[in-house]
N, C-alpha and C. Protein backbone atom coordinates (compact mmCIF):
# COMPACT_ATOMS: atom_id res chain seq x y z
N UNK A 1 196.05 165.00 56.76
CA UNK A 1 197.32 165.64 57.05
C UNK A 1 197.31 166.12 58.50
N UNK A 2 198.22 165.70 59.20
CA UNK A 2 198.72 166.04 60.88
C UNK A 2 199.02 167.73 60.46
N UNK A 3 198.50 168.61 61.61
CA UNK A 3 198.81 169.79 61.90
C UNK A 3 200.39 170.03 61.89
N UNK A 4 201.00 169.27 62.19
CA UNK A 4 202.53 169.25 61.90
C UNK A 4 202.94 169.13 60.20
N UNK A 5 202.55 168.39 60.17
CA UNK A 5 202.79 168.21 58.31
C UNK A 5 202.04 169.71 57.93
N UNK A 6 201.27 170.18 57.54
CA UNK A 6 200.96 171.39 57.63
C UNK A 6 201.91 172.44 57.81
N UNK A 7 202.02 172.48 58.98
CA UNK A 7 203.09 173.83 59.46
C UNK A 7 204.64 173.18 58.31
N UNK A 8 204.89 172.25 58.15
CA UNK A 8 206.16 171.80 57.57
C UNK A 8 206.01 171.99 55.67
N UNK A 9 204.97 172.26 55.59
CA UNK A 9 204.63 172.62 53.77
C UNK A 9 204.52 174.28 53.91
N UNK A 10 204.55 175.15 54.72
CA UNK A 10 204.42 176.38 54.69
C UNK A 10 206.21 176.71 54.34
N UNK A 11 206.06 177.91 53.31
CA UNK A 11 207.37 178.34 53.40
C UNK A 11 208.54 178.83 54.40
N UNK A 12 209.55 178.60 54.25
CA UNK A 12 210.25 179.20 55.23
C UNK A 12 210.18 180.65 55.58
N UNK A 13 210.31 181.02 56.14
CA UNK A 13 209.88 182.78 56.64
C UNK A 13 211.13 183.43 57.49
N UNK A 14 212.16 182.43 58.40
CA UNK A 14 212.67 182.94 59.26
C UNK A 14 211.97 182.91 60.91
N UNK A 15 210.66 182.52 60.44
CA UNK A 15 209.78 182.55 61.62
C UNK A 15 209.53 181.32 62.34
N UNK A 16 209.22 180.80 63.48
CA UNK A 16 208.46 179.36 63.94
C UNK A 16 207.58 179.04 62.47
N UNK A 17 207.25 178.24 61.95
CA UNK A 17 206.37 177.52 60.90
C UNK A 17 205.11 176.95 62.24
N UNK A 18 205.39 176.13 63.54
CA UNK A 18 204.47 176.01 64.06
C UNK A 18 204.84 176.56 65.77
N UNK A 19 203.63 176.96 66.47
CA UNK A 19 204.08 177.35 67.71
C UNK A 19 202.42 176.99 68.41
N UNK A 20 203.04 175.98 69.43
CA UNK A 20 201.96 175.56 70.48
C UNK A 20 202.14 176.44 71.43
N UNK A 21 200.72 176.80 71.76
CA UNK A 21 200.23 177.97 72.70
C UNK A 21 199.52 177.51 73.84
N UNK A 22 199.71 177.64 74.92
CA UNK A 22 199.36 177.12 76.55
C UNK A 22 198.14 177.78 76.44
N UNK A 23 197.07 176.76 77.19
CA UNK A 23 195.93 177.48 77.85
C UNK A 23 195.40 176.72 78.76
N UNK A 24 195.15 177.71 80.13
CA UNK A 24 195.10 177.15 81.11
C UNK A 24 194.07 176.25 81.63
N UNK A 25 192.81 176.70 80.88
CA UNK A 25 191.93 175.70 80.65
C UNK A 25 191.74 174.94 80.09
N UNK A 26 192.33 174.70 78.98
CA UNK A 26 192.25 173.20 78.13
C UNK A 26 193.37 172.18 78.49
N UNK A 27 194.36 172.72 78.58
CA UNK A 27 195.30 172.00 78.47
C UNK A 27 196.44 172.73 80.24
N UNK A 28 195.77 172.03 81.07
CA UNK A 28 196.50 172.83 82.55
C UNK A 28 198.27 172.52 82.65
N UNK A 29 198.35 171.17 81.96
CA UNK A 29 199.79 171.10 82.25
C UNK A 29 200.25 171.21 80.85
N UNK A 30 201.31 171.96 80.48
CA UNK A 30 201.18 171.97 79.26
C UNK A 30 203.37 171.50 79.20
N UNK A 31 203.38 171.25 79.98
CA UNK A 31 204.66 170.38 80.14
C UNK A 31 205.43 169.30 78.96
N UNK A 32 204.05 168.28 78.89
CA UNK A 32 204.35 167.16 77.94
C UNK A 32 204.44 168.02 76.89
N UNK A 33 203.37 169.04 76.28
CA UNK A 33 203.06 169.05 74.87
C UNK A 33 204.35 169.43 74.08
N UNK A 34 205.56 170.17 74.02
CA UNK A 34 206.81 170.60 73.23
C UNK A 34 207.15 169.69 73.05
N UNK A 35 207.16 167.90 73.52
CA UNK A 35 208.01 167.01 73.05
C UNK A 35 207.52 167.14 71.19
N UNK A 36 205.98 167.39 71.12
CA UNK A 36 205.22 166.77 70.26
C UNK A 36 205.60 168.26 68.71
N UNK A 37 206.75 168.64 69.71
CA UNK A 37 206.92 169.96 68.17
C UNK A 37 208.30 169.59 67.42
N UNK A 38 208.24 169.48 66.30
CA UNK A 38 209.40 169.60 65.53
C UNK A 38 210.58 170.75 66.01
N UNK A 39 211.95 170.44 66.02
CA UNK A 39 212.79 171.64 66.39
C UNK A 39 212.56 172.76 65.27
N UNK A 40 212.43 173.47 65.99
CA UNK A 40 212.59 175.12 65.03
C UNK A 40 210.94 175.77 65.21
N UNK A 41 210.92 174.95 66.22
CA UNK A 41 209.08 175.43 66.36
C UNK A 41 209.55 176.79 67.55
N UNK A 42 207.84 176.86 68.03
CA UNK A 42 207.76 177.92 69.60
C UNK A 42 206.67 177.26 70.16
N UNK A 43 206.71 177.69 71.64
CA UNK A 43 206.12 177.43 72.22
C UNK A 43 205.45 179.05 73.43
N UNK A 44 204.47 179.50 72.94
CA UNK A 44 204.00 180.83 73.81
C UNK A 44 202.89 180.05 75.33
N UNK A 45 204.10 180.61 75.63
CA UNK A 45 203.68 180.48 77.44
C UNK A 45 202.30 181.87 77.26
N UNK A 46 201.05 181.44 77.76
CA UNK A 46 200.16 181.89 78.27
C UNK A 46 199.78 182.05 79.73
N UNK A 47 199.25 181.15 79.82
CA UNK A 47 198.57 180.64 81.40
C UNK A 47 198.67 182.11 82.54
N UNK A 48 197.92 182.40 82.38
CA UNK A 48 198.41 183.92 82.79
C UNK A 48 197.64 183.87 84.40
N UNK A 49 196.79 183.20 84.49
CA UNK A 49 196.17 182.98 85.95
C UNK A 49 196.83 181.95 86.41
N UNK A 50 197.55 181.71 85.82
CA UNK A 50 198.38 180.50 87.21
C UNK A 50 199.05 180.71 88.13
N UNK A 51 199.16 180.48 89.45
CA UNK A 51 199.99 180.75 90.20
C UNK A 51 201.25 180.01 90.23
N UNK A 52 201.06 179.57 89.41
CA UNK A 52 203.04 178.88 89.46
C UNK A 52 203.47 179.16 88.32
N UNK A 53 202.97 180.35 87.23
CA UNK A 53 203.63 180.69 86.17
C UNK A 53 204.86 180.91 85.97
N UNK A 54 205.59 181.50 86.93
CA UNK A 54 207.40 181.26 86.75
C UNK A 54 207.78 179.89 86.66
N UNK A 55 207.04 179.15 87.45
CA UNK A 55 207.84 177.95 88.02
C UNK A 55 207.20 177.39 86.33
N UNK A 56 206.66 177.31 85.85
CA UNK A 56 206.08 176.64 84.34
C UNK A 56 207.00 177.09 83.52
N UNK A 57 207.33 178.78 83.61
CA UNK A 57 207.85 179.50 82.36
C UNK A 57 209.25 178.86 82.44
N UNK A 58 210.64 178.64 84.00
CA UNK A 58 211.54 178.11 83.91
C UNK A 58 211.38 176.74 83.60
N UNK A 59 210.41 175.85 83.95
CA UNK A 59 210.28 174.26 83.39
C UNK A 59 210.43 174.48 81.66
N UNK A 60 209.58 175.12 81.37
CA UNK A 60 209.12 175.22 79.57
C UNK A 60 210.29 175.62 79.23
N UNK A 61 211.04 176.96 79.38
CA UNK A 61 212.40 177.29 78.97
C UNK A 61 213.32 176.08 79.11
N UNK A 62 213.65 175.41 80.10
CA UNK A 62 214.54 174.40 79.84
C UNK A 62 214.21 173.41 78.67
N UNK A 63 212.85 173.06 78.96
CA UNK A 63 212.45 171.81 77.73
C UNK A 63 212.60 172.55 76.17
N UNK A 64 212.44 173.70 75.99
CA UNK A 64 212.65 174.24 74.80
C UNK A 64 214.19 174.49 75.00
N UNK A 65 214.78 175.22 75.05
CA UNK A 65 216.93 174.65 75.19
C UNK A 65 216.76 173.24 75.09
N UNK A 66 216.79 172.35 75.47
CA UNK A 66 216.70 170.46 75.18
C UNK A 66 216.30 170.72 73.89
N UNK A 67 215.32 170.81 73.30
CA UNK A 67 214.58 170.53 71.98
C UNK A 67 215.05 171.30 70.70
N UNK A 68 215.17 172.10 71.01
CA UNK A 68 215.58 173.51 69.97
C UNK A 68 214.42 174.05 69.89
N UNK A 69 213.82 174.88 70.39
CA UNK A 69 212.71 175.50 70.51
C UNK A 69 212.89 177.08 70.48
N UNK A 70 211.72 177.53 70.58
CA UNK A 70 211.56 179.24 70.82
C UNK A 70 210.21 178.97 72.20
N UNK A 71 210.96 179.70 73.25
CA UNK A 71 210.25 180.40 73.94
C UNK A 71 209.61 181.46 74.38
N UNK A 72 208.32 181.71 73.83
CA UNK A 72 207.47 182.80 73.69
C UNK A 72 206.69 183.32 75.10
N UNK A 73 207.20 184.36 75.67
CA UNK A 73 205.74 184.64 77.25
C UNK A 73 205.63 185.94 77.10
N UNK A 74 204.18 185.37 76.93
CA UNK A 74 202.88 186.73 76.60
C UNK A 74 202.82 187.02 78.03
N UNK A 75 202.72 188.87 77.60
CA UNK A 75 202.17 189.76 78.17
C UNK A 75 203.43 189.91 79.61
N UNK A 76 204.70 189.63 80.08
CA UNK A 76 205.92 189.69 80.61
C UNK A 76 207.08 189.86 80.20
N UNK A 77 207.53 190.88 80.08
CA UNK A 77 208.99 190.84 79.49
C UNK A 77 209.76 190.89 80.87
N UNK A 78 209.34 190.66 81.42
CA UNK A 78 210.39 190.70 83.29
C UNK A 78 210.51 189.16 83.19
N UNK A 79 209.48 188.35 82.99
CA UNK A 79 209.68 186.62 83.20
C UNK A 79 210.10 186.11 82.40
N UNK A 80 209.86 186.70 80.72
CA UNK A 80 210.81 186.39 79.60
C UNK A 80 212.44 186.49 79.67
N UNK A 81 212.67 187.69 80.45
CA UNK A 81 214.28 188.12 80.68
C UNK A 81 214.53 186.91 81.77
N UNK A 82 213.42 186.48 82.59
CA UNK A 82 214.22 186.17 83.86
C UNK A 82 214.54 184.35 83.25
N UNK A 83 213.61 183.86 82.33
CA UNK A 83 213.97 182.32 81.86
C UNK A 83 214.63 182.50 80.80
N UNK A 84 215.37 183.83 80.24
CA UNK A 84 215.97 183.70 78.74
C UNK A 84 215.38 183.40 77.77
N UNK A 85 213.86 183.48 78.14
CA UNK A 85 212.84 183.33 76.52
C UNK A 85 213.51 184.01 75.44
N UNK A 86 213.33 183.20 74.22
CA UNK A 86 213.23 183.93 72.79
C UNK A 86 212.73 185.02 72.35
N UNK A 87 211.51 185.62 73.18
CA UNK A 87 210.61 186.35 72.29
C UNK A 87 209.52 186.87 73.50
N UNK A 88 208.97 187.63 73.53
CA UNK A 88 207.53 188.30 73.95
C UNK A 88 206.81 188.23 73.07
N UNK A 89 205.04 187.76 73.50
CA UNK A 89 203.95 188.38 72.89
C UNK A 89 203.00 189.37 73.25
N UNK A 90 202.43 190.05 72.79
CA UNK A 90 201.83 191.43 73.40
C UNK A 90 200.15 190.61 72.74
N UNK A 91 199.52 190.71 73.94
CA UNK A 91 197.90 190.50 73.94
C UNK A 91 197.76 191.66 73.40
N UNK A 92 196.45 191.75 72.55
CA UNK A 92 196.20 192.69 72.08
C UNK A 92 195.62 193.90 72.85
N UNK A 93 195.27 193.74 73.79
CA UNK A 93 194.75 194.98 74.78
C UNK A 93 196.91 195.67 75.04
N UNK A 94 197.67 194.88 75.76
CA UNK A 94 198.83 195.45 75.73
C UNK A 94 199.15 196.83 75.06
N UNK A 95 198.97 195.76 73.65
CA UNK A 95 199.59 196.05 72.47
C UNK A 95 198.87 197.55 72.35
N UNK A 96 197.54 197.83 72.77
CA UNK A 96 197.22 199.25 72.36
C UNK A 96 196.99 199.99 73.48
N UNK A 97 197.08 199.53 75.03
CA UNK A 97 197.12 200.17 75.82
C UNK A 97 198.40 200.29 77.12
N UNK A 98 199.15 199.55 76.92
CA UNK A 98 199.79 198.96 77.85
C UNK A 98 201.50 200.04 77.70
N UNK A 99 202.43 199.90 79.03
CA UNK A 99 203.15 200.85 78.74
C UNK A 99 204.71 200.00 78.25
N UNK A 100 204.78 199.85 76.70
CA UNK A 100 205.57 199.26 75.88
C UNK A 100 207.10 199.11 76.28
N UNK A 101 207.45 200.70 76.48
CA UNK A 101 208.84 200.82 76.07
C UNK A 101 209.76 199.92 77.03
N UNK A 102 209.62 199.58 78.10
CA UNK A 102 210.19 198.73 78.82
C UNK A 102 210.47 197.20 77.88
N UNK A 103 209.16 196.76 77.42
CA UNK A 103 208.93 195.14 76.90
C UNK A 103 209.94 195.98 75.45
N UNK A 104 209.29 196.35 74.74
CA UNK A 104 209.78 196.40 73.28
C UNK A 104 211.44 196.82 73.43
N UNK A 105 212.03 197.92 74.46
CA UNK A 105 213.47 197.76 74.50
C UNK A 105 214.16 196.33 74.58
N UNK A 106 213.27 195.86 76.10
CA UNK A 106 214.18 194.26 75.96
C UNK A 106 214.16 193.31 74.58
N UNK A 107 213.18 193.40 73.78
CA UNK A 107 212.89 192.29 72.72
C UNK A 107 214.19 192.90 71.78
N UNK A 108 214.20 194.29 71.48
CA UNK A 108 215.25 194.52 70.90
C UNK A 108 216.71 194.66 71.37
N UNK A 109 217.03 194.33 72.44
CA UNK A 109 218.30 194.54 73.17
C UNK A 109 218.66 193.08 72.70
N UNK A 110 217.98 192.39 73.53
CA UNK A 110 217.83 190.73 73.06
C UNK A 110 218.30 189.78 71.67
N UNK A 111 217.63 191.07 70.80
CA UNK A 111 217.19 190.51 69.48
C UNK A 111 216.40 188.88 69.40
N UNK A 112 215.46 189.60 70.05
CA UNK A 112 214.49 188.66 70.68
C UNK A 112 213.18 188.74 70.05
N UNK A 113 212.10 187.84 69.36
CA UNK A 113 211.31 187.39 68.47
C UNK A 113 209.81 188.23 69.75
N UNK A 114 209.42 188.84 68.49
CA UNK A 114 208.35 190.25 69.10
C UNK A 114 206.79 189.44 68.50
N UNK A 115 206.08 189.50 69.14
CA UNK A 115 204.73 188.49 68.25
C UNK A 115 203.62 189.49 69.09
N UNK A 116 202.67 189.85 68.45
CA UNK A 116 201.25 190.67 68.73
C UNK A 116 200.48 189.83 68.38
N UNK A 117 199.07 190.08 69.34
CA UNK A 117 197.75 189.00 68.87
C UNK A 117 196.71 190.36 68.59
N UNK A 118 196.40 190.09 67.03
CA UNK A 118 195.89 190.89 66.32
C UNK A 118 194.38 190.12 66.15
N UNK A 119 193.33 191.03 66.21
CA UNK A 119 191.95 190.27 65.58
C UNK A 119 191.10 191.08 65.12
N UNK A 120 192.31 192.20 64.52
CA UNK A 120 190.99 193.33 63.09
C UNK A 120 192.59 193.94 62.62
N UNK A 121 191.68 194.59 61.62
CA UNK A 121 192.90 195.35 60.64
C UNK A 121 193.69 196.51 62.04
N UNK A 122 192.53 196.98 62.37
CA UNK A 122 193.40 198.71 62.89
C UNK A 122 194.35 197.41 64.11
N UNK A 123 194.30 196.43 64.82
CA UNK A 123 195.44 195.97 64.94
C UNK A 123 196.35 194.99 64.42
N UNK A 124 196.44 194.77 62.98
CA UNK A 124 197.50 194.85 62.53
C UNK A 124 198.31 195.78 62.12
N UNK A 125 197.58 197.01 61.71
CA UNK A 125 198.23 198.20 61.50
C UNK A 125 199.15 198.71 63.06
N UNK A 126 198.57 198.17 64.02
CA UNK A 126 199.33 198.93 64.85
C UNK A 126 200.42 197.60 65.49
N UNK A 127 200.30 196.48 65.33
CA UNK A 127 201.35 195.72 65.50
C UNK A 127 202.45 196.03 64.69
N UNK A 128 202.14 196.35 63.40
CA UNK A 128 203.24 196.84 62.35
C UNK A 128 203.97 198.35 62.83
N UNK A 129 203.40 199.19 63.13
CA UNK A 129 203.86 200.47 63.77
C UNK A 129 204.89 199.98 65.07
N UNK A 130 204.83 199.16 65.86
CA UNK A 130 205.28 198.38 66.90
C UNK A 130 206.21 197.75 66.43
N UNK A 131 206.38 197.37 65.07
CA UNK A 131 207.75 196.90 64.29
C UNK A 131 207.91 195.10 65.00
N UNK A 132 206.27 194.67 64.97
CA UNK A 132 206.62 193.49 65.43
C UNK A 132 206.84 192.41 64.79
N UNK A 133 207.72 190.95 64.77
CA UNK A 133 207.96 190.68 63.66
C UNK A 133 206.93 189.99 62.93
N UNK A 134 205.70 189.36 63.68
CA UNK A 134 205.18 188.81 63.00
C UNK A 134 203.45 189.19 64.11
N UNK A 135 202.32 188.79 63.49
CA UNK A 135 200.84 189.25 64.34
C UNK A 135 200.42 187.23 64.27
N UNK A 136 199.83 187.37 65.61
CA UNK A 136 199.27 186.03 65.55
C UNK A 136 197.57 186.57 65.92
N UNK A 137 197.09 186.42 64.00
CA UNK A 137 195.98 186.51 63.79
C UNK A 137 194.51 186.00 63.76
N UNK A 138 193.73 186.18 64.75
CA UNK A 138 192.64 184.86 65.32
C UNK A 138 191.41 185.91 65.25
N UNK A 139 190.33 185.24 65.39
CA UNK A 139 190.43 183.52 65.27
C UNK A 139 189.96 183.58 63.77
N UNK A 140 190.87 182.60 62.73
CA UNK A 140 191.07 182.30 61.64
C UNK A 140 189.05 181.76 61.66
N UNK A 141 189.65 180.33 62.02
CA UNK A 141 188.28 179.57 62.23
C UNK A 141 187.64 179.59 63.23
N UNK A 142 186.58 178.92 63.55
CA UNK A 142 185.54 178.81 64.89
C UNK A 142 186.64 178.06 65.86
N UNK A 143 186.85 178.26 67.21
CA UNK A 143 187.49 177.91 68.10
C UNK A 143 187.29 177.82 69.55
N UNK A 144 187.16 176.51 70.02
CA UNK A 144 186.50 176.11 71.35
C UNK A 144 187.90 176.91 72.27
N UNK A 145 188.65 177.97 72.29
CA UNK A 145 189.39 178.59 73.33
C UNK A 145 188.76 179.96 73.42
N UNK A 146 187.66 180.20 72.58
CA UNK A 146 186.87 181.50 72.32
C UNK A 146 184.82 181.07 71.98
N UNK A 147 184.57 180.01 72.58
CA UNK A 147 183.66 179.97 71.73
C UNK A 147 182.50 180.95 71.60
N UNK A 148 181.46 180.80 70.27
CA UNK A 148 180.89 182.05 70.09
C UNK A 148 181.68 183.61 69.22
N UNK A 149 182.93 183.64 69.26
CA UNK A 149 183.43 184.47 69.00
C UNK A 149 183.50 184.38 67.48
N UNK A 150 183.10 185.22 66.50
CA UNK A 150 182.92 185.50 65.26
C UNK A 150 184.47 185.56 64.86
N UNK A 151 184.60 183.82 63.32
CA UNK A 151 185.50 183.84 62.82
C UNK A 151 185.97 184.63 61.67
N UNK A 152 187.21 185.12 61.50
CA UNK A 152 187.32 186.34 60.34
C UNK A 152 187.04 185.27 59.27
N UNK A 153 187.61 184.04 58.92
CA UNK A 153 187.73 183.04 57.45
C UNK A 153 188.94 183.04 56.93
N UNK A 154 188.74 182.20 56.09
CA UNK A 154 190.37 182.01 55.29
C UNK A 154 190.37 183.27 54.04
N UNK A 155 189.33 183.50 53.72
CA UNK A 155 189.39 184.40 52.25
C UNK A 155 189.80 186.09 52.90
N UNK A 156 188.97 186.01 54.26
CA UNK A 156 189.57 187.51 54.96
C UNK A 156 190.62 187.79 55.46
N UNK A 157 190.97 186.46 56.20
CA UNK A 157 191.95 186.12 56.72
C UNK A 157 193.38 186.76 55.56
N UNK A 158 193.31 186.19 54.49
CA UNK A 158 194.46 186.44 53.90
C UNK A 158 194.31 187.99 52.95
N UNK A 159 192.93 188.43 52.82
CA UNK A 159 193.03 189.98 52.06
C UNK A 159 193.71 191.09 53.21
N UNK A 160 193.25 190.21 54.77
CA UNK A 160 193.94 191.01 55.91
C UNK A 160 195.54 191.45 55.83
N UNK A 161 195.80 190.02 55.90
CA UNK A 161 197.27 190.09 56.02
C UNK A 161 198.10 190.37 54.58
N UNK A 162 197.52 190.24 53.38
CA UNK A 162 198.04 191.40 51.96
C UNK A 162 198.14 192.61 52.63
N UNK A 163 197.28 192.99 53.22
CA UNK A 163 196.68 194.81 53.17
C UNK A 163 197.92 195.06 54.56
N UNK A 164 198.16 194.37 55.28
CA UNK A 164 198.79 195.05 56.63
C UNK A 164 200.21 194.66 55.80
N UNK A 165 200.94 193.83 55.06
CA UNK A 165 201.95 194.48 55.24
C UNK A 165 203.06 193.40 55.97
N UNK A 166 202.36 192.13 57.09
CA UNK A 166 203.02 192.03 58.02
C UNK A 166 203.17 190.50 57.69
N UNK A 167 204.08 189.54 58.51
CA UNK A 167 203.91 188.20 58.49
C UNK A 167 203.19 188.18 59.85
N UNK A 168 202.49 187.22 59.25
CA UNK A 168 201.36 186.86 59.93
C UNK A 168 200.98 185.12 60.10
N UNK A 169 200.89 184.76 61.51
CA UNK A 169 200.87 183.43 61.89
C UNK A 169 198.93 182.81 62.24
N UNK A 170 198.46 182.13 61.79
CA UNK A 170 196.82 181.64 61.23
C UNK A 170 196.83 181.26 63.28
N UNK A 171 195.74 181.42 64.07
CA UNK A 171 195.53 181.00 65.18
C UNK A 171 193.98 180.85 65.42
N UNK A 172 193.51 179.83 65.51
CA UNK A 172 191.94 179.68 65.89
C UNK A 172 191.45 179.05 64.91
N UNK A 173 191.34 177.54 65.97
CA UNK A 173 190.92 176.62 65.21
C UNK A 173 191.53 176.18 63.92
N UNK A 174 192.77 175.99 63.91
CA UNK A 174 194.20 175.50 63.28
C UNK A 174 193.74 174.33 63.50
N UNK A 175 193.99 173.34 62.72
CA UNK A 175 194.05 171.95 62.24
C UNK A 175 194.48 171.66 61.26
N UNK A 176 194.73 170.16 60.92
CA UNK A 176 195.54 169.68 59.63
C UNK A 176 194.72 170.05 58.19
N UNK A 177 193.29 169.76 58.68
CA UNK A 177 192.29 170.27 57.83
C UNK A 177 191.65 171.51 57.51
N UNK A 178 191.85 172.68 58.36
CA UNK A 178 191.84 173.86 58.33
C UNK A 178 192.67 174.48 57.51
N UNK A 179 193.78 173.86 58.27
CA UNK A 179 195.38 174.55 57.31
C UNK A 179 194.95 174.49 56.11
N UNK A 180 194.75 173.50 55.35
CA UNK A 180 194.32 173.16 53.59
C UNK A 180 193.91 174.36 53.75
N UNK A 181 192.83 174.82 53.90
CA UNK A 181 192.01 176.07 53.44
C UNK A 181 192.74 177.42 53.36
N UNK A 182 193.96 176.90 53.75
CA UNK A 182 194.95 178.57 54.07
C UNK A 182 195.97 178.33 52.97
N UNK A 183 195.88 177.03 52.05
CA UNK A 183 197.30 177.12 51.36
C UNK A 183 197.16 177.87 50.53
N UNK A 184 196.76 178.54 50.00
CA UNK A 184 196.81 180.06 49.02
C UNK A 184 197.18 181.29 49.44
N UNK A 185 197.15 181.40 51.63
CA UNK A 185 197.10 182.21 52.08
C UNK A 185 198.74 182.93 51.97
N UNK A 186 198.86 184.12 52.50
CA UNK A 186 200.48 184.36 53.24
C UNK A 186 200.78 184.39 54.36
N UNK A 187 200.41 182.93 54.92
CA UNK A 187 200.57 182.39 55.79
C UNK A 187 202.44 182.30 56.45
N UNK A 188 202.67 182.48 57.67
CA UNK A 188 204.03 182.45 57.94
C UNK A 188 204.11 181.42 59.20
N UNK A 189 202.53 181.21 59.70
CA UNK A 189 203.05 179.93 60.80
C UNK A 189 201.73 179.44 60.87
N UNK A 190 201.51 178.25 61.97
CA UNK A 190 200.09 177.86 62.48
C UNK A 190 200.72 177.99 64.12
N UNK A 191 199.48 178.36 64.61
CA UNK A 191 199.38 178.47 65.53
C UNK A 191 198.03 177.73 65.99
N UNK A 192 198.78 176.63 67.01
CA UNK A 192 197.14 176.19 68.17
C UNK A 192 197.52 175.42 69.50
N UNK A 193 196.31 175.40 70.40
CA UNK A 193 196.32 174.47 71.41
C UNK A 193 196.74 173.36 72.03
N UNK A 194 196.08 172.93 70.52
CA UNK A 194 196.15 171.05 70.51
C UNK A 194 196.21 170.56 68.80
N UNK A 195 196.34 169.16 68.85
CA UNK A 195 196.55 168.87 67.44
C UNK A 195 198.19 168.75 66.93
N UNK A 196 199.10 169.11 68.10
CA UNK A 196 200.74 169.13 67.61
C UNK A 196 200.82 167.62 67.53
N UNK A 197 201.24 166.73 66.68
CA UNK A 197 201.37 165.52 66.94
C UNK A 197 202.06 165.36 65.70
N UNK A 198 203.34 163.96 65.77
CA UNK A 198 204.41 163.77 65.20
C UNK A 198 203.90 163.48 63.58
């Protein structure tokens, strides 16, 4: 099963079902990859060391308007306002240190799609306090965008997201074959790198 077929057997939620996520090291141009998403997907602009990140975030915003997409840019709500993104994501350092009320007014002025990257309970609890709509929770599995970094699993993975409360999107080390291991979960999206394919 394609990582797309996957995200397309998850229930509807209201949410992206799948959202390809930029990273500047694996994947530097990440231009082509939205052809490869079904409409009603997202796409979270990362690339946060790039120096041509506007000039990416207005390229990506247009190709998502063409497609029917959601445009997601972490950790800016000034570059999100300035390409008409869909949505902000709050890195998890942000999310518990960072000074909110600016980002979280615009997402709600907007009515604009709010996403936190959560990777323990006390932050999902506090993405939920943040009233965000959904936590993109990593790393599910072992994942070469973190390697070394201790995976929570699919069985924690989902007692997590019972206990918080929140919808919650699977990120790290997402695959067609991974996903299987989450279909019991309360899963609300996949989230990954690579692997979007028709």
């Amino acid at each position: 099963m394609t990582l797309a077929e996957a995200a397309r057997r998850l229930k509807p939620s209201g949410l992206p079902r799948a959202i390809l996520v930029t990273d500047d090291g694996r994947r530097p141009d990440p231009l082509p990859l939205p052809d490869s998403l079904p409409p009603g997907s997202a796409v979270l602009l990362r690339h946060y060391a790039s120096p041509v990140r506007s000039v990416l975030a207005q390229s990506l915003a247009a190709i998502c308007r063409r497609r029917r997409l959601l445009l997601l840019v972490a950790g800016d709500w000034r570059l999100a306002a300035q390409v008409r993104a869909g949505g902000v994501h709050l890195p998890e350092g942000m999310a518990r240190h960072g000074c909110l009320s600016p980002a979280l007014g615009w997402v709600r002025r907007r009515k604009g799609l709010l996403t936190v990257a959560c990777h323990s309970l006390p932050a999902l609890a506090r993405a939920r306090r943040l009233k965000a709509d959904a936590a993109l929770l990593s790393p599910v599995f072992s994942t070469a965008s973190h390697p070394g970094a201790a995976a929570i699993g699919a069985v924690r993975w989902s007692a997590w997201v019972r206990r918080a409360g929140l919808p919650a999107i699977a990120l790290g080390g997402i695959t067609g074959g991974s996903a299987s291991r989450l279909r019991l979960a309360p899963v609300a999206g996949l989230a990954a790198v690579g692997g979007w394919t028709a």
